[in-house]
C-alpha atoms as a PDB file:
ATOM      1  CA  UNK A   1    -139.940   1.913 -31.344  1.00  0.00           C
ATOM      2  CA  UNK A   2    -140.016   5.735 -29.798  1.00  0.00           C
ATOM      3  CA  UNK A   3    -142.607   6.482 -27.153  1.00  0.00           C
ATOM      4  CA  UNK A   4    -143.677   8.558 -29.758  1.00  0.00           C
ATOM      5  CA  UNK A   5    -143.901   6.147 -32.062  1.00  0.00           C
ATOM      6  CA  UNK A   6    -145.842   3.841 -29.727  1.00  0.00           C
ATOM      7  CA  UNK A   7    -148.311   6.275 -28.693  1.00  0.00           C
ATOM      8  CA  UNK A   8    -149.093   7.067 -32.030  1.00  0.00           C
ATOM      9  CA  UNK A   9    -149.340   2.504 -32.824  1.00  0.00           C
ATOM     10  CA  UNK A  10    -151.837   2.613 -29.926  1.00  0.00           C
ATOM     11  CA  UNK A  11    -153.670   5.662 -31.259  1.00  0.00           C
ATOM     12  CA  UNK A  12    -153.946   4.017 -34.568  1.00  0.00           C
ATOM     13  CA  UNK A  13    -155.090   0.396 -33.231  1.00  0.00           C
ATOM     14  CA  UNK A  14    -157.794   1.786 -31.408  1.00  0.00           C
ATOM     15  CA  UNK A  15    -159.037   4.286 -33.758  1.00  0.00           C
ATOM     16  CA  UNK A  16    -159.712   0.879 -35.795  1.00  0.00           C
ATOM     17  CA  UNK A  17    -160.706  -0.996 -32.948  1.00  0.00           C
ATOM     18  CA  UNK A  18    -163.028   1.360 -31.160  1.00  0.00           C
ATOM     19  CA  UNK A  19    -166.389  -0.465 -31.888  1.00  0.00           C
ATOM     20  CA  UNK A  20    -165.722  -3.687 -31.867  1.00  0.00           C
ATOM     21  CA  UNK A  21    -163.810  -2.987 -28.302  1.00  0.00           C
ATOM     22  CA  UNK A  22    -166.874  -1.129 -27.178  1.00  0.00           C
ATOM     23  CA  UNK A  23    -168.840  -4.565 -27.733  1.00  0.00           C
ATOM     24  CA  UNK A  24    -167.496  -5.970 -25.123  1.00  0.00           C
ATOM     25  CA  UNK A  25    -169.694  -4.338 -22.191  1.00  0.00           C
ATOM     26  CA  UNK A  26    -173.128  -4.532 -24.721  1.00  0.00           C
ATOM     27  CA  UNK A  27    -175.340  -6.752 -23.903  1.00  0.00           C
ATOM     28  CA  UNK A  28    -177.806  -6.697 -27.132  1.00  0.00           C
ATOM     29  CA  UNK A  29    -175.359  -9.527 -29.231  1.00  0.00           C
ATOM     30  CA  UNK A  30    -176.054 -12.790 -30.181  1.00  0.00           C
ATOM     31  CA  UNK A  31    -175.425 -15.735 -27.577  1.00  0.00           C
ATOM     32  CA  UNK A  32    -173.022 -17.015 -29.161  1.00  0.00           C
ATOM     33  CA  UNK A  33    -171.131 -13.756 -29.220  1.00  0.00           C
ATOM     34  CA  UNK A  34    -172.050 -13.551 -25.035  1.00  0.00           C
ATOM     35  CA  UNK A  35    -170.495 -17.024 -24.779  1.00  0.00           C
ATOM     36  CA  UNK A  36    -167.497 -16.445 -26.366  1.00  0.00           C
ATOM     37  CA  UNK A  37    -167.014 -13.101 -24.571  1.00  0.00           C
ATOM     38  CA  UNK A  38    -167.431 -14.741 -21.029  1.00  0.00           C
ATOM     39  CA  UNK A  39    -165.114 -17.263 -22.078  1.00  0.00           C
ATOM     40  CA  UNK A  40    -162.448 -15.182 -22.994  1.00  0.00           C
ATOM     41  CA  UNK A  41    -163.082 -11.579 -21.968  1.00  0.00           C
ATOM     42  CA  UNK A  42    -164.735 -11.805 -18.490  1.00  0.00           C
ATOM     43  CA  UNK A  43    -161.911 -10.295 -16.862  1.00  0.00           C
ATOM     44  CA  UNK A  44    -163.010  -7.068 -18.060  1.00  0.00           C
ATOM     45  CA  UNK A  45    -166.843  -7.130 -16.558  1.00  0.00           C
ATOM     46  CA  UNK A  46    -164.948  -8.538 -13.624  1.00  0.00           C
ATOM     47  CA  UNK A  47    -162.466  -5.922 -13.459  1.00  0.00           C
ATOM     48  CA  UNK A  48    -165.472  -3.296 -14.556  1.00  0.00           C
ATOM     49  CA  UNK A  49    -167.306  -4.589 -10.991  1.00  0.00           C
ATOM     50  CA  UNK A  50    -164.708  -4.634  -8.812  1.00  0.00           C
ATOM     51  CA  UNK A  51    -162.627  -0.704  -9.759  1.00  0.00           C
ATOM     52  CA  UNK A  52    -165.761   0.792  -9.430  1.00  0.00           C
ATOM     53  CA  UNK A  53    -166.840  -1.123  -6.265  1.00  0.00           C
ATOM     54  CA  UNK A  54    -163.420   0.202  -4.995  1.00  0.00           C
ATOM     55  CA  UNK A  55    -163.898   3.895  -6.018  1.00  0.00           C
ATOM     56  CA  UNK A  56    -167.203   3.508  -3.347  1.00  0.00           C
ATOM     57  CA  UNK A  57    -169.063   6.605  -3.064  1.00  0.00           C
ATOM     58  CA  UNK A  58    -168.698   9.523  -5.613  1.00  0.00           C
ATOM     59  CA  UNK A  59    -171.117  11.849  -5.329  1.00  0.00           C
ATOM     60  CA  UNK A  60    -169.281  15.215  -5.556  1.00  0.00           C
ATOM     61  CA  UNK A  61    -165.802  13.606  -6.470  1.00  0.00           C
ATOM     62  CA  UNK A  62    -163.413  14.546 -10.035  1.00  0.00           C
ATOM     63  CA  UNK A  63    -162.578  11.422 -11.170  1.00  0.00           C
ATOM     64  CA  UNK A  64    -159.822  11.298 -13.920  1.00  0.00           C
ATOM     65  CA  UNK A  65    -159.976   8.271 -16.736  1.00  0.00           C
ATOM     66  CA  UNK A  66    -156.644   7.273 -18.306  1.00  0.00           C
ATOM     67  CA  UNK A  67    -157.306   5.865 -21.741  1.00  0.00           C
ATOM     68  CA  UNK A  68    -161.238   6.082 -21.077  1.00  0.00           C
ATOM     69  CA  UNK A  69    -161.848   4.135 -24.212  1.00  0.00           C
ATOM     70  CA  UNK A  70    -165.614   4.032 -25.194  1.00  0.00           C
ATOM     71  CA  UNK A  71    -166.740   5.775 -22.002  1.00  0.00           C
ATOM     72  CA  UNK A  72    -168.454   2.883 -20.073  1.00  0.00           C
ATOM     73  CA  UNK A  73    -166.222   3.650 -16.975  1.00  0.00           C
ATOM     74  CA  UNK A  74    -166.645   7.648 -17.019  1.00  0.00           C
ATOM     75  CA  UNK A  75    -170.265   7.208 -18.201  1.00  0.00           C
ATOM     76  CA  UNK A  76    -170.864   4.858 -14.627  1.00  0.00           C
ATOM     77  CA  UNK A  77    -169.399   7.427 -12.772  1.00  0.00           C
ATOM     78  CA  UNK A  78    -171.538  10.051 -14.185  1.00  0.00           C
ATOM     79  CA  UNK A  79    -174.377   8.238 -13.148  1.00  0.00           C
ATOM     80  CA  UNK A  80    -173.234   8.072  -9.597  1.00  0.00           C
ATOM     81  CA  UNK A  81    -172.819  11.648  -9.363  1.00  0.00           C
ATOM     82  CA  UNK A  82    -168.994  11.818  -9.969  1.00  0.00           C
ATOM     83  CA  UNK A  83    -167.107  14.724 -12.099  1.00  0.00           C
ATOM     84  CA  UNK A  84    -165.310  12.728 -14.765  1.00  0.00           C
ATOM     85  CA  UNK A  85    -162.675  13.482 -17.169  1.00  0.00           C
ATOM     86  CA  UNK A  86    -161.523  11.310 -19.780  1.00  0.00           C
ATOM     87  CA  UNK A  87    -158.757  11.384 -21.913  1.00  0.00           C
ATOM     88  CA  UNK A  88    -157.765   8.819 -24.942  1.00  0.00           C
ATOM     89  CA  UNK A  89    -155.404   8.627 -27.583  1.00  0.00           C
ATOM     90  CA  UNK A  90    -157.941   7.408 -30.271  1.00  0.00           C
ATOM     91  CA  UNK A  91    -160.465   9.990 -31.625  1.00  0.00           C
ATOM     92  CA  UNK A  92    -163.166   7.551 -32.557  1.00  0.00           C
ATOM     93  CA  UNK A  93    -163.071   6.359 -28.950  1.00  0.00           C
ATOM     94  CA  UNK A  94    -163.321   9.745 -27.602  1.00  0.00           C
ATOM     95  CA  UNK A  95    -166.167  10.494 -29.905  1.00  0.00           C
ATOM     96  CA  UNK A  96    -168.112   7.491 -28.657  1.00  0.00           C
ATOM     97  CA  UNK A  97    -167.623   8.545 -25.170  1.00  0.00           C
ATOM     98  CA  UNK A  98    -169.253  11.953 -25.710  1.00  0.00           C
ATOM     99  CA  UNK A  99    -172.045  10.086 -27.601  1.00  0.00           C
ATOM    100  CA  UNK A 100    -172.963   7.486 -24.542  1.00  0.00           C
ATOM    101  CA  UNK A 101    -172.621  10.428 -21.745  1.00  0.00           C
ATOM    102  CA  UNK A 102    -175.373  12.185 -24.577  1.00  0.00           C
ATOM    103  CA  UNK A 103    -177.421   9.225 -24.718  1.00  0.00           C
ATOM    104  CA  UNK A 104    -177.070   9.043 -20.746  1.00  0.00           C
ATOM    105  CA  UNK A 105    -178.118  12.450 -20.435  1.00  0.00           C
ATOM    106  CA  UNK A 106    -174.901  13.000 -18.071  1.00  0.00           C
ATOM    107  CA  UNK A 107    -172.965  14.812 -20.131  1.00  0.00           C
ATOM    108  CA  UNK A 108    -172.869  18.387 -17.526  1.00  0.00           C
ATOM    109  CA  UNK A 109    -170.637  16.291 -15.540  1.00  0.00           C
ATOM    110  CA  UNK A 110    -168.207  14.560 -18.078  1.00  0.00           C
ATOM    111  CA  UNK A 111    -164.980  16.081 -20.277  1.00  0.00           C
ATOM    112  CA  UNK A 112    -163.310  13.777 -22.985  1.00  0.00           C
ATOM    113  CA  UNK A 113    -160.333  14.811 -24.692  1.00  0.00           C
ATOM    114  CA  UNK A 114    -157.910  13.260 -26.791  1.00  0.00           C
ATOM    115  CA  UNK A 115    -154.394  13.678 -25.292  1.00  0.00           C
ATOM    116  CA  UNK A 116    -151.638  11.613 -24.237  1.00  0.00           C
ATOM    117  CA  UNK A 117    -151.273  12.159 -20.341  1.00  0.00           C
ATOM    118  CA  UNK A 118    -147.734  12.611 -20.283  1.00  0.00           C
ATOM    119  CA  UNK A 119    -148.261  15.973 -22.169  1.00  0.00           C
ATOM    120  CA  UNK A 120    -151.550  17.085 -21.040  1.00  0.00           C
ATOM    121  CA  UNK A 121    -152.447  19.933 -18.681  1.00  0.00           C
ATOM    122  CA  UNK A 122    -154.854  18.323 -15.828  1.00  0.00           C
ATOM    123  CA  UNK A 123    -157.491  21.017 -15.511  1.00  0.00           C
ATOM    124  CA  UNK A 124    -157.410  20.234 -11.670  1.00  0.00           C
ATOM    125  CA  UNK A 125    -156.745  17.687  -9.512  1.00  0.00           C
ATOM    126  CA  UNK A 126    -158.519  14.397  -8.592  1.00  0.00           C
ATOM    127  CA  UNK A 127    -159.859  12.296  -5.857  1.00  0.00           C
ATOM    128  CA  UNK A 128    -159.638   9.187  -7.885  1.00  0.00           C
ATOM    129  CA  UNK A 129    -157.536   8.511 -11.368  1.00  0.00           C
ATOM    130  CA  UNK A 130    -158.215   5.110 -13.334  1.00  0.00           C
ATOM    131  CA  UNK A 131    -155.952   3.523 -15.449  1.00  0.00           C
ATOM    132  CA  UNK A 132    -158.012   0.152 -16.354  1.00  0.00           C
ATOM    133  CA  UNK A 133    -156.577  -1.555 -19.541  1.00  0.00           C
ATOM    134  CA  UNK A 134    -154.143   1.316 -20.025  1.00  0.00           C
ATOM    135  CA  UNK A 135    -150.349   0.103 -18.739  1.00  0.00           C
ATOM    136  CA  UNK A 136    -150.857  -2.463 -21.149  1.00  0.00           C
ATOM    137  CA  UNK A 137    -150.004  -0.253 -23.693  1.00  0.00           C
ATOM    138  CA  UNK A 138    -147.665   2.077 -22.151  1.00  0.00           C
ATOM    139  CA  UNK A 139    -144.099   2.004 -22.510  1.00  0.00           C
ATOM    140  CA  UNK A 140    -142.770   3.679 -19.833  1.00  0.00           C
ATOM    141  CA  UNK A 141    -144.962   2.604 -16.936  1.00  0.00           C
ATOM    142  CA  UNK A 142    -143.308   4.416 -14.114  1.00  0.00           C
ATOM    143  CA  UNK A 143    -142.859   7.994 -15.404  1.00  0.00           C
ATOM    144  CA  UNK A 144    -146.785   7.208 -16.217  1.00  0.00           C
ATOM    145  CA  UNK A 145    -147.402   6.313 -12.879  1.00  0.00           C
ATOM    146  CA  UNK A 146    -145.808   9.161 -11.529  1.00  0.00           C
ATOM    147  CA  UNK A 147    -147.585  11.604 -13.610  1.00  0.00           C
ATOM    148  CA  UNK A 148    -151.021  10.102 -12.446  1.00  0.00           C
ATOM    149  CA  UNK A 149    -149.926  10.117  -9.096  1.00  0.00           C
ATOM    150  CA  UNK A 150    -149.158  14.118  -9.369  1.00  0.00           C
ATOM    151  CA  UNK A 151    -152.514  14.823 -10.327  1.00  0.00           C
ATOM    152  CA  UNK A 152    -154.143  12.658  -7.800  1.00  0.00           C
ATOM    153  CA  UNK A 153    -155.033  13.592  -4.062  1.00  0.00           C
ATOM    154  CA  UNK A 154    -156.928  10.273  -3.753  1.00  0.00           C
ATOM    155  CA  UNK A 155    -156.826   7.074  -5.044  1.00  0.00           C
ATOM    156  CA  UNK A 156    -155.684   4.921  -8.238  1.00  0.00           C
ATOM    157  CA  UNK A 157    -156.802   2.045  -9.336  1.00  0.00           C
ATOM    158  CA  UNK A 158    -154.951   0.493 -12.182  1.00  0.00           C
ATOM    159  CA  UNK A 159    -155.016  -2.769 -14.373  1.00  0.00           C
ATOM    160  CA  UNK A 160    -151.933  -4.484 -15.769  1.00  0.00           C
ATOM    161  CA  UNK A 161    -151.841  -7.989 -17.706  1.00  0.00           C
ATOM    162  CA  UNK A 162    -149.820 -10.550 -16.450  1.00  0.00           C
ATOM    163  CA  UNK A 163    -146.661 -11.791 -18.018  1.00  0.00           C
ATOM    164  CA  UNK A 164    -146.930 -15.478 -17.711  1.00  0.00           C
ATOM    165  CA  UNK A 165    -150.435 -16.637 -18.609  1.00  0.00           C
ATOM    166  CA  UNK A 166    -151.408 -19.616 -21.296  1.00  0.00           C
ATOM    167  CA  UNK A 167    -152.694 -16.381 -23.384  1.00  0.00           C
ATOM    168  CA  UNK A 168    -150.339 -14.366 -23.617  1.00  0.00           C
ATOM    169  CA  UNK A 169    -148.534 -15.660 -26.417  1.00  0.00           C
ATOM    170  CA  UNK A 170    -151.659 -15.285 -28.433  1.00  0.00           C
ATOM    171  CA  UNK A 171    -152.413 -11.728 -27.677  1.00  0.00           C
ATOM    172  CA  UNK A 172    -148.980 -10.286 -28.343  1.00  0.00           C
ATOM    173  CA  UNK A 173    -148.838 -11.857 -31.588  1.00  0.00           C
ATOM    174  CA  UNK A 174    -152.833 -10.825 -32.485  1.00  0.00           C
ATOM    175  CA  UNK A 175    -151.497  -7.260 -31.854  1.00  0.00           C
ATOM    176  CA  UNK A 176    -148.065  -7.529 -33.205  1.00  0.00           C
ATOM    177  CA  UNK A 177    -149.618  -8.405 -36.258  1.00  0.00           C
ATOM    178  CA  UNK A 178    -152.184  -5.215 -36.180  1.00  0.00           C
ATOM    179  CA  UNK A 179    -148.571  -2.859 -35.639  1.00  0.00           C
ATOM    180  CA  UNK A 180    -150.078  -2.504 -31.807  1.00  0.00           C
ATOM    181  CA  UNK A 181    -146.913  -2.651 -28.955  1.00  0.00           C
ATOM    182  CA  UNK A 182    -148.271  -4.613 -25.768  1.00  0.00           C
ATOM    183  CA  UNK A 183    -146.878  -4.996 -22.184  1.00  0.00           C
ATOM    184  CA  UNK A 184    -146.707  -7.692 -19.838  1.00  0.00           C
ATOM    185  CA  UNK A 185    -145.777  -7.391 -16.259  1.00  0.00           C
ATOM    186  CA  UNK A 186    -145.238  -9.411 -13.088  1.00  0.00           C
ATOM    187  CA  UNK A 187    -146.085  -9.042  -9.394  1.00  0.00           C
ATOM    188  CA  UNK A 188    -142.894  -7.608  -8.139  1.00  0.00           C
ATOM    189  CA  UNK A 189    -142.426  -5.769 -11.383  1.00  0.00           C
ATOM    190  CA  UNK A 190    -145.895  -3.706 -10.735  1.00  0.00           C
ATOM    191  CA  UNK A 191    -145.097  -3.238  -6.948  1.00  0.00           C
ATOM    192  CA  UNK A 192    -141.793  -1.462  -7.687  1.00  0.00           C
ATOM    193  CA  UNK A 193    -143.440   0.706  -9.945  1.00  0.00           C
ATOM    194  CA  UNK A 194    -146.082   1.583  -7.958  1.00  0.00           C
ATOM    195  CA  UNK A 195    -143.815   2.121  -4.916  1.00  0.00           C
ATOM    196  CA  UNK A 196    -140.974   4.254  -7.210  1.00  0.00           C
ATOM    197  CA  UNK A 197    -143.996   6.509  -7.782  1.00  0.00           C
ATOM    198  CA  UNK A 198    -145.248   6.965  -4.777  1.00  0.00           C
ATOM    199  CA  UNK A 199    -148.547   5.500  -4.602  1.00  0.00           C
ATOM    200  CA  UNK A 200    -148.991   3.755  -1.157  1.00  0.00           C
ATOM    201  CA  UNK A 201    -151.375   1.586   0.697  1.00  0.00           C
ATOM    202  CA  UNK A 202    -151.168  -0.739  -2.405  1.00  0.00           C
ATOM    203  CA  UNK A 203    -153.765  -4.123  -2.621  1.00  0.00           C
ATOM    204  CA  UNK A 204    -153.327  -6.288  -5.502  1.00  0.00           C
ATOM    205  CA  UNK A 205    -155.774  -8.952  -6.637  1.00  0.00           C
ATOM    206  CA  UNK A 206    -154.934 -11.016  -9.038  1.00  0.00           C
ATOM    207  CA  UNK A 207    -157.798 -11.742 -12.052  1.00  0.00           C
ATOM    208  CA  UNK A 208    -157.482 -14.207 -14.373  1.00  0.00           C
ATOM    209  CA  UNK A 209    -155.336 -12.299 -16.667  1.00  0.00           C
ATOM    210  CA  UNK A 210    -155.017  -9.298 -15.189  1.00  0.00           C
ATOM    211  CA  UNK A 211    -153.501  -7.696 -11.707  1.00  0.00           C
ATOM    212  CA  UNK A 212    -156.113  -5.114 -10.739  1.00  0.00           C
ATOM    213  CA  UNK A 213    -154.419  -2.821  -8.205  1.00  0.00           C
ATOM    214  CA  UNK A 214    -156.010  -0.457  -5.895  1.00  0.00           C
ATOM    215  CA  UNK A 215    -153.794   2.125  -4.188  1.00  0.00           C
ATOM    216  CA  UNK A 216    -153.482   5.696  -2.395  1.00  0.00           C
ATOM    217  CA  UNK A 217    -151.848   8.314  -0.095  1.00  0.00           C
ATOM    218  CA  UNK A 218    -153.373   6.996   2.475  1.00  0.00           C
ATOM    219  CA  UNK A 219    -151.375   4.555   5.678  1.00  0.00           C
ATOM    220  CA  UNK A 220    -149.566   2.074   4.193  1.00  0.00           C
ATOM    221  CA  UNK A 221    -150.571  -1.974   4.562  1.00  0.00           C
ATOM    222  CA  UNK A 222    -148.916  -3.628   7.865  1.00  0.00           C
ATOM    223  CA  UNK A 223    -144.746  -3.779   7.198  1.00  0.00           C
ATOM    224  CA  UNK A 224    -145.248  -1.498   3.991  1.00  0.00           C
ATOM    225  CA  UNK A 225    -146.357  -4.745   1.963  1.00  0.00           C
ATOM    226  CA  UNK A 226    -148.636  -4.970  -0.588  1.00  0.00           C
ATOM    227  CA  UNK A 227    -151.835  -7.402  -0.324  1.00  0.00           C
ATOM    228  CA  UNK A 228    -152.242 -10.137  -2.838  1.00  0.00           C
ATOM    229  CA  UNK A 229    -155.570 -11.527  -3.240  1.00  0.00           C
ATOM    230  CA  UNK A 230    -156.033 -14.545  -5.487  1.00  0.00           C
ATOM    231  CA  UNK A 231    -159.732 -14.923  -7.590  1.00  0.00           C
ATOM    232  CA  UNK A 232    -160.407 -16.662 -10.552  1.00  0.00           C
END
């Protein structure tokens, strides 16, 4: 498949998708439905914790969200005072972000669009860009990275799945069968991407299923490494 035709797959999925993926962060479901997503989607609240732990204190700061999905992450932000764009390829999912940051009563200090980053104009530049549960879908990862890292004069903080997991099998196939393209990446794989494009003072911990990176302009780690962090 095109990039084209890719980013129009994902567009599609998601459209579908938008809210049952939204679901995920609720918390009025059934137990059994809160059992089965700690069991097999706890990464994401875990992932959800930790980026915005890392983006620290907001207040005042334009904060750009890279396939913002339902809003929960821009919404957050919001909260905490931050200027927050988000962009997504899937209408419905851009709709339902406008909706929350209405129901929040913080929506003076968030913009959704749908777009696909690699052609949209960046009304600014930003202290922090996310990109949580977005490489997954992306086919060209480093021209991505790049772009994000163009628009940024702060920090990114970035999710991509891991290659070799007992689950992985399962979730290409569960996609491949809904017409959806998925990536998978390894350790040095996401270093050498993230290095190509110029993003520095890189810490990687590893999640269950996912590397959750955290990275910036700023002085690089001791002998231009990255830090690896193991947690379950």
């Amino acid at each position: 498949m095109t990039s084209h035709a890719i980013t129009e797959a994902v567009g599609r999925h998601f459209d579908g998708e938008a809210a049952r993926f939204d679901a995920i962060y609720r918390q009025d479901k059934p137990g059994l439905q809160r059992c089965i997503d700690a069991l097999f989607r706890g990464v994401i609240h875990q992932r959800f914790g930790m980026a915005l732990d890392w983006c620290g204190d907001v207040t005042g700061k334009r904060v750009l969200d890279a396939g913002c999905g339902s809003g929960r992450y821009c919404v957050e932000l919001a909260r905490r005072g931050a200027d927050v764009t988000g962009i997504d390829l899937a209408g419905s999912m851009v709709e339902m972000s406008r909706q929350a940051a209405r129901e929040a009563e913080i929506e003076d200090r968030c913009r959704f669009e749908v777009a696909d980053l690699f052609g949209w104009c960046a009304p600014h530049h930003f202290d922090i860009s996310l990109g949580i549960g977005f490489f997954d879908y992306i086919a060209d990862p480093a021209h991505m990275l790049a772009r994000m890292r163009a628009v940024t004069d702060g920090r990114g903080i970035f999710s991509f799945p891991i290659r070799w997991r007992l689950r992985t099998p399962t979730r290409w196939l569960r996609l491949r069968l809904r017409r959806c393209p998925v990536f998978f990446y390894d350790q040095p794989q996401v270093e050498g991407l993230l290095a190509e494009a110029g993003w520095e003072d890189v810490q990687i911990t590893q999640l269950s299923r996912d590397y959750l990176v955290n990275a910036g302009s700023g002085t690089p780690l001791a002998n231009n490494e990255s830090r690896t962090l193991e947690r379950e």
